[in-house]
C-alpha atoms as a PDB file:
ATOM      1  CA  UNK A   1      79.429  90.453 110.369  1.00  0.00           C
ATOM      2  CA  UNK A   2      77.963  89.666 113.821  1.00  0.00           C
ATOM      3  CA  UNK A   3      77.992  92.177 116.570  1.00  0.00           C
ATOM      4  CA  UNK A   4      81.954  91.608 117.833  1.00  0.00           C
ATOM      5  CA  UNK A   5      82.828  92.168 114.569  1.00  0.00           C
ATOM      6  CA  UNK A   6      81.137  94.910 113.382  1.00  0.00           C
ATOM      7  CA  UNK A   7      82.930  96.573 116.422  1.00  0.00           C
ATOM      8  CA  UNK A   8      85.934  95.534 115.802  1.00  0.00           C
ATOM      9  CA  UNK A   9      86.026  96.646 112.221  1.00  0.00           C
ATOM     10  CA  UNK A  10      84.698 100.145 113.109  1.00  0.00           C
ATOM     11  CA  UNK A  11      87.165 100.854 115.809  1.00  0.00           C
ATOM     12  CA  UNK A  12      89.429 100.255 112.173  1.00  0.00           C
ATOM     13  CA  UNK A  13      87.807 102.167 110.260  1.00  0.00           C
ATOM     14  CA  UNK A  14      87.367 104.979 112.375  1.00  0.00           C
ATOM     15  CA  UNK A  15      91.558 105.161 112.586  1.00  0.00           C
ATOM     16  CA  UNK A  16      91.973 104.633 108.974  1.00  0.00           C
ATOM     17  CA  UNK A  17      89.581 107.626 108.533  1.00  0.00           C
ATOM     18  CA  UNK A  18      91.540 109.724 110.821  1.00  0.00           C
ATOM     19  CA  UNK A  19      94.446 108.641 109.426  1.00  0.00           C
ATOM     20  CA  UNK A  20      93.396 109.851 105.653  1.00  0.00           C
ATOM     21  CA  UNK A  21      92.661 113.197 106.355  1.00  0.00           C
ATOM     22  CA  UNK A  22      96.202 114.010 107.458  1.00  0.00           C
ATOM     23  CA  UNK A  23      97.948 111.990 104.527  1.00  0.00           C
ATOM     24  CA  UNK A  24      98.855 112.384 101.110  1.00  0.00           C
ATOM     25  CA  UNK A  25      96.398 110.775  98.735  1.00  0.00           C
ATOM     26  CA  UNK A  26      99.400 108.269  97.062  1.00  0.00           C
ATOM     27  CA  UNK A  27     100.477 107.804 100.802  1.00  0.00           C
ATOM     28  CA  UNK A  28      96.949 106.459 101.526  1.00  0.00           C
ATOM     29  CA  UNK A  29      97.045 104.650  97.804  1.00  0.00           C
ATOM     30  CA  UNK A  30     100.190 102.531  99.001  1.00  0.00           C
ATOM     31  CA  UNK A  31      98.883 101.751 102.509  1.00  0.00           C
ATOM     32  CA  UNK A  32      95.793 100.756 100.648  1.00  0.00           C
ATOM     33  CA  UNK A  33      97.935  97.806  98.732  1.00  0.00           C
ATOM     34  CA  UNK A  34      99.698  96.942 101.722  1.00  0.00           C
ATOM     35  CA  UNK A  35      96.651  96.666 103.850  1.00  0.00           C
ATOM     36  CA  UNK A  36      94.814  94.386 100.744  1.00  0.00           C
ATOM     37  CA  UNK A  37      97.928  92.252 100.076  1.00  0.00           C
ATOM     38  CA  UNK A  38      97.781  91.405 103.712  1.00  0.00           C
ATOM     39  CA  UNK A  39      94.342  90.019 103.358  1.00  0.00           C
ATOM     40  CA  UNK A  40      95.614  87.850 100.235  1.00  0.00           C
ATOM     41  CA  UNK A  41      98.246  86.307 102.506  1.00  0.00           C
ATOM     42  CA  UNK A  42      94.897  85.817 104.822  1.00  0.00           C
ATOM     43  CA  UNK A  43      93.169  84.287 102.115  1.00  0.00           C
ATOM     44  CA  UNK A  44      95.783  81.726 101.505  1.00  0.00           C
ATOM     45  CA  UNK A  45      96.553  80.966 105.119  1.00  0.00           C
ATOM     46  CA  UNK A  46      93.632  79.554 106.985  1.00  0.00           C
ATOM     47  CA  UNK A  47      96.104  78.665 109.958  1.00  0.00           C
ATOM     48  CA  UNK A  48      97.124  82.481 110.437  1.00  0.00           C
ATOM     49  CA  UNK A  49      93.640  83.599 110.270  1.00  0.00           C
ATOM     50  CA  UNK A  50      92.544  81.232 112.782  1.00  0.00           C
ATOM     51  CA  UNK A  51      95.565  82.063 115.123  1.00  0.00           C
ATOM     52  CA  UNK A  52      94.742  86.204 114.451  1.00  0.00           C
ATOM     53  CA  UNK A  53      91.636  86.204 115.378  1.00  0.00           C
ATOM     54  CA  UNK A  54      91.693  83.233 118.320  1.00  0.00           C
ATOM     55  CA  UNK A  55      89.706  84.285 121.243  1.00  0.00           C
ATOM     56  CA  UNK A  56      91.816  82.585 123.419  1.00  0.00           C
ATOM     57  CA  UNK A  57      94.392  84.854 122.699  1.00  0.00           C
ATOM     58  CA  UNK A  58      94.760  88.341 124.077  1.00  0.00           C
ATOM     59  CA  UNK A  59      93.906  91.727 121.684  1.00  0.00           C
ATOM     60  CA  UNK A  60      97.991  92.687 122.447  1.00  0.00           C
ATOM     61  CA  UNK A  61      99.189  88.892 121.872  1.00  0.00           C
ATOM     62  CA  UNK A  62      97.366  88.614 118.466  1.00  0.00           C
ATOM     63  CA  UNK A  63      98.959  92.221 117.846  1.00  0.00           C
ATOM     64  CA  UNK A  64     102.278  91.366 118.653  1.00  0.00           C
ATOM     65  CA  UNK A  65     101.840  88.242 116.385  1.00  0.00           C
ATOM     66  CA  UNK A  66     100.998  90.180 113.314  1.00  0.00           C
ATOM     67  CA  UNK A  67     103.788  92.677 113.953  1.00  0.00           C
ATOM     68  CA  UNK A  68     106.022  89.919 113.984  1.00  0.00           C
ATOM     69  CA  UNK A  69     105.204  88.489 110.618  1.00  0.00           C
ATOM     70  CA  UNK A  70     104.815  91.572 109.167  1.00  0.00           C
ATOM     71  CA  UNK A  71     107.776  93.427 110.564  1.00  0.00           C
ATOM     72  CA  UNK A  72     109.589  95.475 107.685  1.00  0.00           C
ATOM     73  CA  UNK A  73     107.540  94.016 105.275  1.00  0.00           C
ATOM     74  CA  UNK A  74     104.266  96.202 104.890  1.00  0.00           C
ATOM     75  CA  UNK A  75     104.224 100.372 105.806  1.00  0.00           C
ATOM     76  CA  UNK A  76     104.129 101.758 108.902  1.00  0.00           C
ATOM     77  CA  UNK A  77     101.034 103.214 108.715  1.00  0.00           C
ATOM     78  CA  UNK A  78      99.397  99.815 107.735  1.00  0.00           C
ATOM     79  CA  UNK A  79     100.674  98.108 110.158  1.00  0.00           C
ATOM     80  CA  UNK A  80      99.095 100.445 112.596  1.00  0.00           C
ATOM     81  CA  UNK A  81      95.603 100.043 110.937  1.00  0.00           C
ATOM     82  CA  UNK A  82      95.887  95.865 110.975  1.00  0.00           C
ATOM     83  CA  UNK A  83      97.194  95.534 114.593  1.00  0.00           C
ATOM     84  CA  UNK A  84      93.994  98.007 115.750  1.00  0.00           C
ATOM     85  CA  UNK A  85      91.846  95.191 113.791  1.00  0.00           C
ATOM     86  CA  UNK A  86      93.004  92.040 114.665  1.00  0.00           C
ATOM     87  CA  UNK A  87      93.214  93.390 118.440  1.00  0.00           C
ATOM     88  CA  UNK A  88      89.553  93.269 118.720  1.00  0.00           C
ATOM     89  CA  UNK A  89      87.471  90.707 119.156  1.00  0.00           C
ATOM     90  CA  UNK A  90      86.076  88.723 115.822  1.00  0.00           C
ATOM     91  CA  UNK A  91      83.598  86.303 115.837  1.00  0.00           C
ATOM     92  CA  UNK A  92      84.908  83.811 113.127  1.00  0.00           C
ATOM     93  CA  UNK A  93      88.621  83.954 111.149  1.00  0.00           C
ATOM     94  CA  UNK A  94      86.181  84.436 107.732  1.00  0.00           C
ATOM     95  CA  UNK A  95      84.941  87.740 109.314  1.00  0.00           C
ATOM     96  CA  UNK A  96      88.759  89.006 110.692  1.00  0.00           C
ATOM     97  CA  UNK A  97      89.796  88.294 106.178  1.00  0.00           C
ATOM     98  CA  UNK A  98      86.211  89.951 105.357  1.00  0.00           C
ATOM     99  CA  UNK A  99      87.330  93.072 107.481  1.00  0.00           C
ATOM    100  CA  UNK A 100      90.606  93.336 106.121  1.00  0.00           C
ATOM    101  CA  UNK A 101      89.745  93.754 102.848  1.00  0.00           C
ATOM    102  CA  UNK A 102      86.983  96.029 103.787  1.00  0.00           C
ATOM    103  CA  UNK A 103      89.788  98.178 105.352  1.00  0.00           C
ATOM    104  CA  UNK A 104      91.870  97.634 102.380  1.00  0.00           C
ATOM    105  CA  UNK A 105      89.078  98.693  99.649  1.00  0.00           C
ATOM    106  CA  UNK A 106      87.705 102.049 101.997  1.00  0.00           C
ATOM    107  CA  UNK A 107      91.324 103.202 102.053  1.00  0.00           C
ATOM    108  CA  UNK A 108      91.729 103.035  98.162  1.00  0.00           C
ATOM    109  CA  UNK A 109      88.210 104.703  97.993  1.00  0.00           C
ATOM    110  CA  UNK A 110      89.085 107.310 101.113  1.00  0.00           C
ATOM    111  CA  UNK A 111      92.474 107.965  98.571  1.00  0.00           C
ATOM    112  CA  UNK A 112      89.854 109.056  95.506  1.00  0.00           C
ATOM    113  CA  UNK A 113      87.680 110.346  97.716  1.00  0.00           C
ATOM    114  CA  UNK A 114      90.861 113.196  98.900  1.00  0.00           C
ATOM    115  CA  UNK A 115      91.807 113.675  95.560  1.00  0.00           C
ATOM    116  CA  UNK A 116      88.133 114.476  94.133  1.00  0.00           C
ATOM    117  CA  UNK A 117      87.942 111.794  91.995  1.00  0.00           C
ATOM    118  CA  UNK A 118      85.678 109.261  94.317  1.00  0.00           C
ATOM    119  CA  UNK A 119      82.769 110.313  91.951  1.00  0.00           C
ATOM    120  CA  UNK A 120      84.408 109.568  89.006  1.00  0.00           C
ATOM    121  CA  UNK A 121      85.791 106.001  89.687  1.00  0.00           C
ATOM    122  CA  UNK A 122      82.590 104.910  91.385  1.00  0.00           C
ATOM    123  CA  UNK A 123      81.013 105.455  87.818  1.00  0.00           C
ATOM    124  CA  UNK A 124      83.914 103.740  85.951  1.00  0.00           C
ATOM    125  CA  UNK A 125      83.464 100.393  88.197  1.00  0.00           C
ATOM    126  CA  UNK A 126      79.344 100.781  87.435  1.00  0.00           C
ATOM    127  CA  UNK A 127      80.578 101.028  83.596  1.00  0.00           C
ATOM    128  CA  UNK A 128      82.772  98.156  83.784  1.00  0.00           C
ATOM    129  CA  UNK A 129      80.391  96.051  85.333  1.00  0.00           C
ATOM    130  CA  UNK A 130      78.187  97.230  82.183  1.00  0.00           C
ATOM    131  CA  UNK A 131      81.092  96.233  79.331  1.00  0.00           C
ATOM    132  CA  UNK A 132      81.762  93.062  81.288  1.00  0.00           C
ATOM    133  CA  UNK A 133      77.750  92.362  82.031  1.00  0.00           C
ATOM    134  CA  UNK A 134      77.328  93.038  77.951  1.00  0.00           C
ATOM    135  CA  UNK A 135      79.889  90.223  76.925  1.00  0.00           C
ATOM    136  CA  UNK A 136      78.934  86.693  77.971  1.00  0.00           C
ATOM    137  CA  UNK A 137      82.732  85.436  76.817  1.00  0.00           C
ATOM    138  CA  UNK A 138      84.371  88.351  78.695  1.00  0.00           C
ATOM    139  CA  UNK A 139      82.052  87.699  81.719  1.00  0.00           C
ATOM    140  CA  UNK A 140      83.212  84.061  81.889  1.00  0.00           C
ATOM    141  CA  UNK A 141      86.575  84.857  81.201  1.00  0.00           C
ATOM    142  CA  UNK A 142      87.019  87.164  83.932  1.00  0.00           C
ATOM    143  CA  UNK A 143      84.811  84.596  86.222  1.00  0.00           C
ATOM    144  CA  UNK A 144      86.759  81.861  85.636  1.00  0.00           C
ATOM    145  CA  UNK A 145      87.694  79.798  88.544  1.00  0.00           C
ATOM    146  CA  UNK A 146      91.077  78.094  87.214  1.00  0.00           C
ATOM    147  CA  UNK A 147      92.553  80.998  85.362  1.00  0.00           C
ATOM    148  CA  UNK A 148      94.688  82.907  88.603  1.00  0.00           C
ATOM    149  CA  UNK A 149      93.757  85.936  89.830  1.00  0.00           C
ATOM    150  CA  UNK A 150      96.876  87.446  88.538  1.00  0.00           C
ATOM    151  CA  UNK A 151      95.802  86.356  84.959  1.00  0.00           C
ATOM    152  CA  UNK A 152      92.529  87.262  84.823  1.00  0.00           C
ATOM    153  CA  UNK A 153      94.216  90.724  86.173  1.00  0.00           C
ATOM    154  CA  UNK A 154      95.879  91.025  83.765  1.00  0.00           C
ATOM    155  CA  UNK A 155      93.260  91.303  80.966  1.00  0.00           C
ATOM    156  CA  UNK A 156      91.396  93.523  83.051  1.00  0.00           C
ATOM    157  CA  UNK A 157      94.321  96.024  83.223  1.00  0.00           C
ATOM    158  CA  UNK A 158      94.736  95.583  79.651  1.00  0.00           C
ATOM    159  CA  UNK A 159      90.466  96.151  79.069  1.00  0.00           C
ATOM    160  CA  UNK A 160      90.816  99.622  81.439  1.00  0.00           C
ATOM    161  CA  UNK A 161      94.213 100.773  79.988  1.00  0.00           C
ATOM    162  CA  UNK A 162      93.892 104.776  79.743  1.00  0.00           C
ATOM    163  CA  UNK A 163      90.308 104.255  80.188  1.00  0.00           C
ATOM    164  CA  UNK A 164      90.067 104.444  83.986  1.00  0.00           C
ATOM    165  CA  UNK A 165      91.856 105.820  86.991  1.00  0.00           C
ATOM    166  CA  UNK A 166      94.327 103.851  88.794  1.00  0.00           C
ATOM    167  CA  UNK A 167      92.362 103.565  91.989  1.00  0.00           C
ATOM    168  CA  UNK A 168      89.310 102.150  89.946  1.00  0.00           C
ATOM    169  CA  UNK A 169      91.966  99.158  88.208  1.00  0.00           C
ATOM    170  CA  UNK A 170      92.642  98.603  91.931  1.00  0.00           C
ATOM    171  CA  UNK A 171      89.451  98.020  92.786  1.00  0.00           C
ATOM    172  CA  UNK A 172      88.692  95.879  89.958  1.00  0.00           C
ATOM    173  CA  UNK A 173      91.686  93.416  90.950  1.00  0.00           C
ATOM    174  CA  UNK A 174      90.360  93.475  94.299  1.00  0.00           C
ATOM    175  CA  UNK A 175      87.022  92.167  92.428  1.00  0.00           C
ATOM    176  CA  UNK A 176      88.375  89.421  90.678  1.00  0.00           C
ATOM    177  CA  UNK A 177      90.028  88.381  94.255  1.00  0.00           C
ATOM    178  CA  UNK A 178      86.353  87.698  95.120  1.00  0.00           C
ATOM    179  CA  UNK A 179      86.474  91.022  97.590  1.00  0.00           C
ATOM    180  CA  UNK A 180      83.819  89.668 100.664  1.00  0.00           C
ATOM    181  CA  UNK A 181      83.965  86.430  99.165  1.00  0.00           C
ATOM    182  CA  UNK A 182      81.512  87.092  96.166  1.00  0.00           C
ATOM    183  CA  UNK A 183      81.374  86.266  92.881  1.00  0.00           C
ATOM    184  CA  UNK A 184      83.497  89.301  90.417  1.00  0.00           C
ATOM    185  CA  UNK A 185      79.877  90.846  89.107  1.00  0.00           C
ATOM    186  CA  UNK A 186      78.568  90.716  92.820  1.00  0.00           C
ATOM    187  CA  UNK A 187      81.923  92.357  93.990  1.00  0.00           C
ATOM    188  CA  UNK A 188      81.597  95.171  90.974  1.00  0.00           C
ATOM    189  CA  UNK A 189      78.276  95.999  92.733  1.00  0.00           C
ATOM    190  CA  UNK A 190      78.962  96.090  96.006  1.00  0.00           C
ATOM    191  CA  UNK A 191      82.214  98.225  95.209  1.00  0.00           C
ATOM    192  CA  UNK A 192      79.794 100.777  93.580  1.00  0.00           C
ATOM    193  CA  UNK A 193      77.742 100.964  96.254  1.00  0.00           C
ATOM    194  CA  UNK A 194      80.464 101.583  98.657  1.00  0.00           C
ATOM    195  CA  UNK A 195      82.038 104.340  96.621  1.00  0.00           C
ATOM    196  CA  UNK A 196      78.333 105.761  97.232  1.00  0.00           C
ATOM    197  CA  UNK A 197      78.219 105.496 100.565  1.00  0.00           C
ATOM    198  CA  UNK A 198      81.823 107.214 101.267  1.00  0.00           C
ATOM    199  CA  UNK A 199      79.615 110.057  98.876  1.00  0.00           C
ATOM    200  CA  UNK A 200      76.640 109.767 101.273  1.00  0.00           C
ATOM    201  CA  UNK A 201      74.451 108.334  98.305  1.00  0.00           C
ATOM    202  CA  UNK A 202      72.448 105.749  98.226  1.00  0.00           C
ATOM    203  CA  UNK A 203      72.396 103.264  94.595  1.00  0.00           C
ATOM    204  CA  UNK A 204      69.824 103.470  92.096  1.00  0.00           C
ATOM    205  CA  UNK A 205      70.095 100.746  89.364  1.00  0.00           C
ATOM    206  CA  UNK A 206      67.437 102.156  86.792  1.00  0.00           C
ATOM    207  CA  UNK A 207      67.039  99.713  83.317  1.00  0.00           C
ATOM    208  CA  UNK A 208      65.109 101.397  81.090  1.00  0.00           C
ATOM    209  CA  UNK A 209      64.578 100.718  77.017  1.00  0.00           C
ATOM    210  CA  UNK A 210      66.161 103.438  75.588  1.00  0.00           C
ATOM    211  CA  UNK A 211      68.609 106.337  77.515  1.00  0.00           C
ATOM    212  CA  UNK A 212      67.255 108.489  79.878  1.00  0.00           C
ATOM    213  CA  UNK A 213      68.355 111.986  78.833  1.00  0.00           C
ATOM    214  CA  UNK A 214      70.548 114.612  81.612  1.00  0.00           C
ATOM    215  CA  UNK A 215      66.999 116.289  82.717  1.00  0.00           C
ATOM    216  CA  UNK A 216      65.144 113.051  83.347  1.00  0.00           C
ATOM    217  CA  UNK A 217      68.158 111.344  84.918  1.00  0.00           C
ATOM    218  CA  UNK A 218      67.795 114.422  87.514  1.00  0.00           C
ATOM    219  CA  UNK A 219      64.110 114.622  87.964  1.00  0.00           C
ATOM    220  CA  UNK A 220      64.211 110.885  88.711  1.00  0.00           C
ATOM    221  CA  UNK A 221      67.200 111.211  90.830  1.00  0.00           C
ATOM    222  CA  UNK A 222      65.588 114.181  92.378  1.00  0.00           C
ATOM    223  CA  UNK A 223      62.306 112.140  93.206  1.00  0.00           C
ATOM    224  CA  UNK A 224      64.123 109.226  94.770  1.00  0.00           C
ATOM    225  CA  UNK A 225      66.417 111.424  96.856  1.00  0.00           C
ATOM    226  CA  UNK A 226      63.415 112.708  98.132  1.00  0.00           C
ATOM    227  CA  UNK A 227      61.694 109.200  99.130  1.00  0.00           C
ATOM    228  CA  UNK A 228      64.939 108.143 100.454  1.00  0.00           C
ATOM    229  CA  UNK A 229      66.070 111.280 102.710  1.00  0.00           C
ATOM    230  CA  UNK A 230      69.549 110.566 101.304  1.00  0.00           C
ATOM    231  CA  UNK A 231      71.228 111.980  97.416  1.00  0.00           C
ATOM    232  CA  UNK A 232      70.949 108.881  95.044  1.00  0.00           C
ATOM    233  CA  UNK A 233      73.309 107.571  92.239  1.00  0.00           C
ATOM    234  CA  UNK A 234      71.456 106.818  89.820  1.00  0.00           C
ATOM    235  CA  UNK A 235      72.859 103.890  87.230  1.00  0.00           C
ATOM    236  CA  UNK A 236      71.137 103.012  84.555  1.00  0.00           C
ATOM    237  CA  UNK A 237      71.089  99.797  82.278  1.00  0.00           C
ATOM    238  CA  UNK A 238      69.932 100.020  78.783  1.00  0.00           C
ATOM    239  CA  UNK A 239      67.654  96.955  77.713  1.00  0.00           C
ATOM    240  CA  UNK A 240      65.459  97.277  74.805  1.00  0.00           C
ATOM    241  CA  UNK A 241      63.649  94.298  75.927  1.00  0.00           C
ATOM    242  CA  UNK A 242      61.850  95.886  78.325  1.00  0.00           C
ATOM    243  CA  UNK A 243      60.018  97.916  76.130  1.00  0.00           C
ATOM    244  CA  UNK A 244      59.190 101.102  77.947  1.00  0.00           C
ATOM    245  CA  UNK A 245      59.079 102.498  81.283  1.00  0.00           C
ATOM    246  CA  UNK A 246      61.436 102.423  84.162  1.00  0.00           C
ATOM    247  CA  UNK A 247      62.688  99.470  86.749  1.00  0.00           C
ATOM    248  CA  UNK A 248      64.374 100.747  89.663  1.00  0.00           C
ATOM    249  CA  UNK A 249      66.413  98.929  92.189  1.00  0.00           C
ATOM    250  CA  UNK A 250      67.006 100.784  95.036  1.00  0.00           C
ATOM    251  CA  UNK A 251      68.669  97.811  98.156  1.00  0.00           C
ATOM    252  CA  UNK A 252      65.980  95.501  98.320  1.00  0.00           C
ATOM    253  CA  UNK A 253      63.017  97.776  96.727  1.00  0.00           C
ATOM    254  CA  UNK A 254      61.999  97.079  93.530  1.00  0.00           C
ATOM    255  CA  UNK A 255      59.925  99.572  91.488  1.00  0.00           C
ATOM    256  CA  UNK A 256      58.490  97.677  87.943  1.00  0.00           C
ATOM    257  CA  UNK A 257      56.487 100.459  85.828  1.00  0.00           C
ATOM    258  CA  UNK A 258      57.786  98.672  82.473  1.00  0.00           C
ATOM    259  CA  UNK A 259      55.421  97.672  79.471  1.00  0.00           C
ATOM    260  CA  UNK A 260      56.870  93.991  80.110  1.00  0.00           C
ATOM    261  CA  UNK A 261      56.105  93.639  83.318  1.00  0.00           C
ATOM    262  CA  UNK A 262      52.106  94.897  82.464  1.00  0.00           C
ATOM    263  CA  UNK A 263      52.690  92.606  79.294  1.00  0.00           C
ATOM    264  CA  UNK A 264      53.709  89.747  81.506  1.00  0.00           C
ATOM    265  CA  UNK A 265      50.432  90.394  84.205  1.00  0.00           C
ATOM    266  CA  UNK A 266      47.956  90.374  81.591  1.00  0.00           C
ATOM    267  CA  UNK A 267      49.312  87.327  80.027  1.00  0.00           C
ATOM    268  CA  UNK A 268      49.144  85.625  83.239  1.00  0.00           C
ATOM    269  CA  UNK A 269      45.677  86.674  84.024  1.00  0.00           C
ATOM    270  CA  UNK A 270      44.819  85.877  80.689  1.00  0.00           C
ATOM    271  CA  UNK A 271      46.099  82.125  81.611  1.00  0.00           C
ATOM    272  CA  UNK A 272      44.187  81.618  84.680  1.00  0.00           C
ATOM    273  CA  UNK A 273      40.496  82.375  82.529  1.00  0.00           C
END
């Protein structure tokens, strides 16, 4: 988001964060689907996101427009959240649906988060993203452009029956929506790594050959917390391809100590001779 935006959207989420710490958890839940169904009605209607976020227009006309359509038809306490956004300035319709469903996706996390369970369904999205990652036929299923959202909901509710908490289904159909306009596996990542951030942890994706075990999970969580200044969630992949050692992924640092990567280096310097 540029600069307009980025205000915009925190002057948002600083009210839906007030707004969650005095509300029941399901309360929050329900304004959470109201707030995300809004942005699907965004999604669909280019017209209404230009005219919502039109410069042109005052913050209180653009309000009073959105009221208007949305009158009786979405909770109170969403309704209170939207007009704040689309009051503010935004520097392109894309980035008014982008913060939307931003909104929409911190209030289902700020609902786990109450509850205690924010932990919990950031590592059922991470294992999700593994199971889905692990099957190219589910991957394209679940990817694929002319099956509807709905359907391709559908199987994903089925996949996470009893397996995961409701929030974390939630979050998954906000995935397959294409949540920031991403692709679903992209989506799955960056939902984990908000879910983090609402923790005040920062994402490490670790791919090692075999499992690390509790202690070494914790020493090399331990060890990047430390580089960091900041508690890390540390995710790992299993590939036996690698060989041995560790890859970490931590934003855009990348830490290689596997045997392929040293059996890839001497190959190549074995090629230039």
């Amino acid at each position: 988001m540029q600069a307009a935006s980025r205000e915009s959207y925190s002057a948002g989420a600083e009210r839906l964060d007030a707004y969650a710490r005095g509300a029941e958890p399901s309360a929050v839940t329900s304004t959470a689907d109201d707030i995300l169904s809004v942005a699907a009605l965004l999604r669909r209607e280019p017209r209404l996101r230009r005219a919502l976020s039109d410069p042109a227009r005052s913050g209180e006309d653009r309000a009073a427009l959105l009221t208007g359509i949305l009158g009786g038809k979405v909770g109170a306490d969403a309704l209170d959240l939207l007009t704040t956004l689309v009051s503010g300035r935004w520097s392109a319709p894309s980035e008014l649906l982008d913060g939307v469903e931003r909104l929409g996706v911190e209030a289902l996390l700020a609902s786990a988060d109450s509850t205690g369970e924010l932990g919990e369904v950031e590592d059922e999205l991470f294992r999700f993203g593994q199971v889905v990652s692990g099957s190219g036929e589910l991957s394209n299923t679940l990817s694929d452009p002319m099956a509807t959202v709905e359907r391709r909901a559908e199987l994903a509710r089925q996949l996470l029956a009893g397996k995961a908490r409701p929030v974390t289904v939630r979050l998954v159909e906000a995935a397959l929506a294409g949540f920031g306009g991403r692709s679903f596996t992209g989506a799955l990542t960056r939902l984990v790594e908000l879910a983090a951030d609402r923790r005040d942890r920062q994402v490490a994706y670790v791919t090692v050959a075999a499992p690390l075990n509790d202690e070494e999970e914790r020493r090399l969580g331990a060890r990047l917390s430390q580089m960091y200044g900041r508690e890390v969630s540390v995710k790992q992949t299993v590939d036996p391809d690698v060989l041995g050692g560790v890859r970490v992924r931590v934003g855009s640092d990348l830490y290689d100590g596997t045997v392929l990567r040293r059996l890839n280096e001497t190959r190549n310097a074995l090629a230039k001779r």
